[in-house]
N, C-alpha and C. Protein backbone atom coordinates (compact mmCIF):
# COMPACT_ATOMS: atom_id res chain seq x y z
N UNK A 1 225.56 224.14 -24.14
CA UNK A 1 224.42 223.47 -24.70
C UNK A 1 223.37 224.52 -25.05
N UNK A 2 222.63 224.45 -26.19
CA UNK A 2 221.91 225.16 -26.62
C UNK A 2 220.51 225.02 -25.82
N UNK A 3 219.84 226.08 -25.42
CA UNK A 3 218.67 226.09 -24.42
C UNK A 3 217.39 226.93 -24.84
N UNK A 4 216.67 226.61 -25.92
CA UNK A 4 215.59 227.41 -26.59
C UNK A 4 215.03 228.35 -24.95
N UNK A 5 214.85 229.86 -25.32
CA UNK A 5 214.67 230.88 -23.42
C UNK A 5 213.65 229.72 -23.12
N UNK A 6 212.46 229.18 -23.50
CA UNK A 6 211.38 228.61 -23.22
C UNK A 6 211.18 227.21 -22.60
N UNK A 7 212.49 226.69 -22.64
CA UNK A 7 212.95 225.34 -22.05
C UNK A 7 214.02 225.73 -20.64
N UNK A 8 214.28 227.16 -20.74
CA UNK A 8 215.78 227.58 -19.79
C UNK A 8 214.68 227.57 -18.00
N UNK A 9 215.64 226.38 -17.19
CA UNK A 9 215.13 226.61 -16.18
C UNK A 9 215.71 227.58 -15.05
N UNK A 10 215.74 228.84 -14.86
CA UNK A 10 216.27 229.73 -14.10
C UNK A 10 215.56 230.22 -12.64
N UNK A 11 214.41 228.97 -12.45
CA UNK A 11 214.25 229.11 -10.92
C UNK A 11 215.17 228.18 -9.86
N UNK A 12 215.49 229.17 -9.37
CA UNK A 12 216.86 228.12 -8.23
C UNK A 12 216.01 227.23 -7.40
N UNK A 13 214.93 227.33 -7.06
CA UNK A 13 213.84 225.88 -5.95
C UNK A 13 213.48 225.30 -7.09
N UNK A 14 213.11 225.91 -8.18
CA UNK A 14 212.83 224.73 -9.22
C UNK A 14 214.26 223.92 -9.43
N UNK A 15 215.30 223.67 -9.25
CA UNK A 15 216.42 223.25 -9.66
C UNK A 15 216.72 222.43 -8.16
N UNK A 16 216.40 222.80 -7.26
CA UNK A 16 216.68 222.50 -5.99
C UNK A 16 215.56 221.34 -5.90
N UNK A 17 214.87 221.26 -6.73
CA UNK A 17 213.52 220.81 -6.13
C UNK A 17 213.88 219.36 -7.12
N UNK A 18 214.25 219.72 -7.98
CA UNK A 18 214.56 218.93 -9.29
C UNK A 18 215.63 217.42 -8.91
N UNK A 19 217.04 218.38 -8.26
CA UNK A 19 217.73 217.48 -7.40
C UNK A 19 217.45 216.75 -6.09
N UNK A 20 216.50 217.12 -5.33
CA UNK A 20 215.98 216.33 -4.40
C UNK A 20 215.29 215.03 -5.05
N UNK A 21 214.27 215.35 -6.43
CA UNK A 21 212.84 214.41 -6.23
C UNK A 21 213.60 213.45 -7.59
N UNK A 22 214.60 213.82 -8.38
CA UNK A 22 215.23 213.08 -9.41
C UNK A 22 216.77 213.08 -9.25
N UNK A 23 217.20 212.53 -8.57
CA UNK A 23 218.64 212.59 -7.77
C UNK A 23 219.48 211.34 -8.60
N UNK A 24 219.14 210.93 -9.59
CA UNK A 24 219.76 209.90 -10.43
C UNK A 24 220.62 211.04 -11.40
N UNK A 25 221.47 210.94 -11.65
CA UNK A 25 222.35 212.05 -12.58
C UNK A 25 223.07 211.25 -14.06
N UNK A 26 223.42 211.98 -14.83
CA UNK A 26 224.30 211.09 -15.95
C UNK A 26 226.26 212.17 -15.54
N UNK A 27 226.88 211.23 -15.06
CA UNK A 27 228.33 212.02 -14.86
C UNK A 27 229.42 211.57 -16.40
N UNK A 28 229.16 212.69 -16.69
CA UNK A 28 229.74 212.24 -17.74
C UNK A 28 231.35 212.56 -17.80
N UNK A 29 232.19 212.14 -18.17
CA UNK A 29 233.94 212.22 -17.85
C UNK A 29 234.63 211.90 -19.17
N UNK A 30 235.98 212.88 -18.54
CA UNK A 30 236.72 212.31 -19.95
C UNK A 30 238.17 212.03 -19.52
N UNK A 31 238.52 210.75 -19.80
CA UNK A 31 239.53 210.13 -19.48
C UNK A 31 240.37 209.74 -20.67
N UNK A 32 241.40 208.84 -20.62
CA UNK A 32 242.24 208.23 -21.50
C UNK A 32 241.52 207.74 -22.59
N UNK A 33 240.95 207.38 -22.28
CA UNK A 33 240.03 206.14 -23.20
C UNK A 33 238.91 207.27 -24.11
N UNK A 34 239.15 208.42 -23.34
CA UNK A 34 237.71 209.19 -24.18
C UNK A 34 236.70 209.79 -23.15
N UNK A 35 235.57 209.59 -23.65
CA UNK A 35 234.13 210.47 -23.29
C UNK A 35 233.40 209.29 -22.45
N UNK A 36 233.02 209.44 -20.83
CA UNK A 36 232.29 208.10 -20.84
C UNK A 36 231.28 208.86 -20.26
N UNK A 37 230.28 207.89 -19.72
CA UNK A 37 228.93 208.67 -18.88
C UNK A 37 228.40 207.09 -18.24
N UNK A 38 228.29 207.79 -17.02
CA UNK A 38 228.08 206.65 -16.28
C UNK A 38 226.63 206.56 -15.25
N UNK A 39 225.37 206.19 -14.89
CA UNK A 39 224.52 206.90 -14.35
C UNK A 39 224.55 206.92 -12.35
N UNK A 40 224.37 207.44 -11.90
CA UNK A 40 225.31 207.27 -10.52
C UNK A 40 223.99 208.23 -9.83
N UNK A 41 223.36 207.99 -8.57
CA UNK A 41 222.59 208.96 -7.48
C UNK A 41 224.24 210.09 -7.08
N UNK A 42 223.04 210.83 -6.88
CA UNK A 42 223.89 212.35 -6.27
C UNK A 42 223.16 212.63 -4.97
N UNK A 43 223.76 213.29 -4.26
CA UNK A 43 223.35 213.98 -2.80
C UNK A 43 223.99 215.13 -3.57
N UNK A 44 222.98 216.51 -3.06
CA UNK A 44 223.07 217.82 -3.38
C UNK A 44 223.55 218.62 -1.84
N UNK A 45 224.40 219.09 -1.41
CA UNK A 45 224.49 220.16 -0.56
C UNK A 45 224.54 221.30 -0.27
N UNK A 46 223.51 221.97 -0.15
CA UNK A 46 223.28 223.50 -0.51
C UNK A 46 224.68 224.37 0.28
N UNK A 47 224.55 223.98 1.61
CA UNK A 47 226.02 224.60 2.37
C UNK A 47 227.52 224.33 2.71
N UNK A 48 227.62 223.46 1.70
CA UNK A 48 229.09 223.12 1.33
C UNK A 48 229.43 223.74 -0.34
N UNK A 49 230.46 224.92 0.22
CA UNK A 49 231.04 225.61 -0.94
C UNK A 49 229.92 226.66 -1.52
N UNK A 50 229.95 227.69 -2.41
CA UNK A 50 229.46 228.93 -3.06
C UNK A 50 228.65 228.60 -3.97
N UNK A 51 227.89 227.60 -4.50
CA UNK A 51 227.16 227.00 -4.86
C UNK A 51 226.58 225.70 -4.79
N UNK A 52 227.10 225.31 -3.40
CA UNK A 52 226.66 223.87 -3.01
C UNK A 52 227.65 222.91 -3.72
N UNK A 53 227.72 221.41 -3.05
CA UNK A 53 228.11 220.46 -3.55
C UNK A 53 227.33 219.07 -4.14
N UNK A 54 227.39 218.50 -5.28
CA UNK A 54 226.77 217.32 -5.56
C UNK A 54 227.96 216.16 -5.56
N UNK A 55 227.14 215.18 -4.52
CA UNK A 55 228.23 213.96 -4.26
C UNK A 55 227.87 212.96 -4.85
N UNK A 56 228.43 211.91 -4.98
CA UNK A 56 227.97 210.93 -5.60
C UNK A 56 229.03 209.73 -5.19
N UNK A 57 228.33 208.21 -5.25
CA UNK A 57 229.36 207.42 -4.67
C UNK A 57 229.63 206.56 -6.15
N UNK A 58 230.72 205.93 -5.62
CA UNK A 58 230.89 204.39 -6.86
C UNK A 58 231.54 203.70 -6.07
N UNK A 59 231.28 202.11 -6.28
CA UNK A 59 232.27 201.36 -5.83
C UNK A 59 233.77 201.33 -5.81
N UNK A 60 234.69 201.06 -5.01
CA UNK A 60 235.93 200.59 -5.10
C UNK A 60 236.28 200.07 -6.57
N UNK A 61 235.88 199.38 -6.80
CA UNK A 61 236.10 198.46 -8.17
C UNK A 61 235.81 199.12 -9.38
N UNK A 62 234.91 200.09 -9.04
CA UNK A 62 234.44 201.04 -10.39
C UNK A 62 235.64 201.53 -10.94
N UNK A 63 236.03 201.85 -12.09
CA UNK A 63 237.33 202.73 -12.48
C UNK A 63 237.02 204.07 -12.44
N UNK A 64 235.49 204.23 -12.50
CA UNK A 64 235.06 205.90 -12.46
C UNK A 64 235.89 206.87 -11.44
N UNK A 65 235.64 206.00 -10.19
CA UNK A 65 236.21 207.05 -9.53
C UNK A 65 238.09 207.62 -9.66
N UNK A 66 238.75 206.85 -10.30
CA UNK A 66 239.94 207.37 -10.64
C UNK A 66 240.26 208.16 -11.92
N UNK A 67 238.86 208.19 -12.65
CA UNK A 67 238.79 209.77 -13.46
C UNK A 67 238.35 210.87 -13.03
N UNK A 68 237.37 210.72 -11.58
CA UNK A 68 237.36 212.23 -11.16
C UNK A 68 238.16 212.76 -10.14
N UNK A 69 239.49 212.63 -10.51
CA UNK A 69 240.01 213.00 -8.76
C UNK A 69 239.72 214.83 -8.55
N UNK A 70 239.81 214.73 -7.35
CA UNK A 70 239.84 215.83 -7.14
C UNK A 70 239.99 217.61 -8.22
N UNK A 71 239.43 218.46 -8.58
CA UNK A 71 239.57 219.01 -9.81
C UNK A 71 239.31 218.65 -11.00
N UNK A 72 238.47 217.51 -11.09
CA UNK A 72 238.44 217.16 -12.76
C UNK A 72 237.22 217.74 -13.29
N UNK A 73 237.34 218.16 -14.83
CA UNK A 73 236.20 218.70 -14.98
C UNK A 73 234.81 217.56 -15.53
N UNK A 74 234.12 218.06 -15.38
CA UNK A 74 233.06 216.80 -15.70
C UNK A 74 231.57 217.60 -15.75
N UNK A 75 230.58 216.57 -16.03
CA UNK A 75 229.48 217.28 -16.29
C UNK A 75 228.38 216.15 -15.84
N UNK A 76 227.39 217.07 -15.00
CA UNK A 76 226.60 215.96 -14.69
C UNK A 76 225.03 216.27 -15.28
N UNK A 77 224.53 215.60 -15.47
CA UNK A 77 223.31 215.93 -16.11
C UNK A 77 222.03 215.43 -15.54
N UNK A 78 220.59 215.78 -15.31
CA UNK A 78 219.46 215.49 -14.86
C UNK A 78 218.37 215.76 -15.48
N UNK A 79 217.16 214.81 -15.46
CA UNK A 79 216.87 214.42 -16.33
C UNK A 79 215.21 214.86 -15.96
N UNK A 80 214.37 215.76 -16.23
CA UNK A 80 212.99 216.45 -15.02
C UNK A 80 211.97 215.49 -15.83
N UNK A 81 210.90 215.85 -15.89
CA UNK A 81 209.57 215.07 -16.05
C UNK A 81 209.60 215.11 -17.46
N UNK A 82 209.28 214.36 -18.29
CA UNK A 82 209.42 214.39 -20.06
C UNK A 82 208.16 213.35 -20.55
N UNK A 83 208.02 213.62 -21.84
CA UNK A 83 206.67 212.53 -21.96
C UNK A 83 206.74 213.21 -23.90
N UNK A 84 206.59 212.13 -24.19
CA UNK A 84 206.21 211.89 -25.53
C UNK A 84 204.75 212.68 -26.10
N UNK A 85 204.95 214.05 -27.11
CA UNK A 85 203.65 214.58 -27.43
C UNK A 85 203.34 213.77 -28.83
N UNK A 86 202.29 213.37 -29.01
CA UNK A 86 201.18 213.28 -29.85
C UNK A 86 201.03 214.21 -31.23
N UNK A 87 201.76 214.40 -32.82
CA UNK A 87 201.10 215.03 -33.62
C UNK A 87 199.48 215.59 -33.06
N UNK A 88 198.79 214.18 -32.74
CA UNK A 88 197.28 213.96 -32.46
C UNK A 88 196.78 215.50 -31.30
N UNK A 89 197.64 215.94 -30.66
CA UNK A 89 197.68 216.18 -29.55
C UNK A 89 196.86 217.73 -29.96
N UNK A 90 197.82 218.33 -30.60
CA UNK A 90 196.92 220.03 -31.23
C UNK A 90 195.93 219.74 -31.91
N UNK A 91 195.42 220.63 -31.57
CA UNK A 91 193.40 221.06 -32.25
C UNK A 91 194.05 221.22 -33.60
N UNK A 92 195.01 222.17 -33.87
CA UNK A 92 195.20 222.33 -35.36
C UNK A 92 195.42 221.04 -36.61
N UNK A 93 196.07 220.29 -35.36
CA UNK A 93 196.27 218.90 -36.39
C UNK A 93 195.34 218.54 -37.74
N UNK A 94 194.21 218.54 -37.17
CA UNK A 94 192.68 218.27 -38.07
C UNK A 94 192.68 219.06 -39.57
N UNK A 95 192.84 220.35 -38.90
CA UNK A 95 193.03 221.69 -40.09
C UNK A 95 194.22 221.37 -41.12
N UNK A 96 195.57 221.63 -40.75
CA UNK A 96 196.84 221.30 -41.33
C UNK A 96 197.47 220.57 -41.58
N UNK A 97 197.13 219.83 -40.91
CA UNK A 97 198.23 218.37 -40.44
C UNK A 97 199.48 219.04 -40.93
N UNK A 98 200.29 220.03 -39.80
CA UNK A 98 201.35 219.93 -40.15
C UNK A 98 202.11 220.15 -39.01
N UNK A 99 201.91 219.28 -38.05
CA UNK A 99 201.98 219.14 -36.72
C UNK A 99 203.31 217.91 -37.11
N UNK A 100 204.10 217.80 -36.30
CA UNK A 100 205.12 216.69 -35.41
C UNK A 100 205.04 216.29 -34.73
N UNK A 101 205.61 214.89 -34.28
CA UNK A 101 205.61 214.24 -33.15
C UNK A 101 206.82 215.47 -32.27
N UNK A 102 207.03 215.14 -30.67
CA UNK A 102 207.89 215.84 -30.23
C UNK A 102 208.23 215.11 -28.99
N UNK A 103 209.59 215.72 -28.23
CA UNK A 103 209.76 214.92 -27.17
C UNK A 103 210.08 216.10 -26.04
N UNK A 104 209.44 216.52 -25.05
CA UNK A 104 209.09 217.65 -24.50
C UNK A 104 209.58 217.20 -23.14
């Protein structure tokens, strides 16, 4: 995934901190059927394995869990503080107007 340096989060407590206080994840999988993503809580464990483990439950009944068995690759995603900017928002707006809305 493409990561403008200015968006790249490379503090490890910022990331640690991230999975504690927003622990809702998107697991996204790919099975028979394709690409799915499903939204599921995670528990993070810093001392299980060389970079920690993220767990996550599903019901019995879910089919999710018989696309991740053991070894599957997958991707989970999290989602930090975001908020809708304002064209309105820069001083320059007034001058140029050549400001955008943005989603930050």
């Amino acid at each position: 995934m493409y990561t403008p340096p200015h968006f790249q989060l490379t503090d490890t407590q910022a990331v640690l901190r991230l999975l504690r206080e927003r622990p809702l994840g998107v697991l996204v999988t790919h099975g028979p059927e394709g690409l799915d993503a499903n939204h599921i809580p995670f528990e993070y464990d810093p001392a299980h394995g060389p970079l920690g483990t993220l767990t996550g439950h599903v019901a019995r009944a879910n089919p999710l869990w018989q696309q991740c068995r053991d070894g599957a690759d997958v991707l989970v995603v999290f989602r930090g503080v975001e908020g809708y900017i304002s064209p309105n928002w820069y001083p320059s707006k007034l001058a140029t107007h050549r400001q955008v809305p943005t989603w930050n």
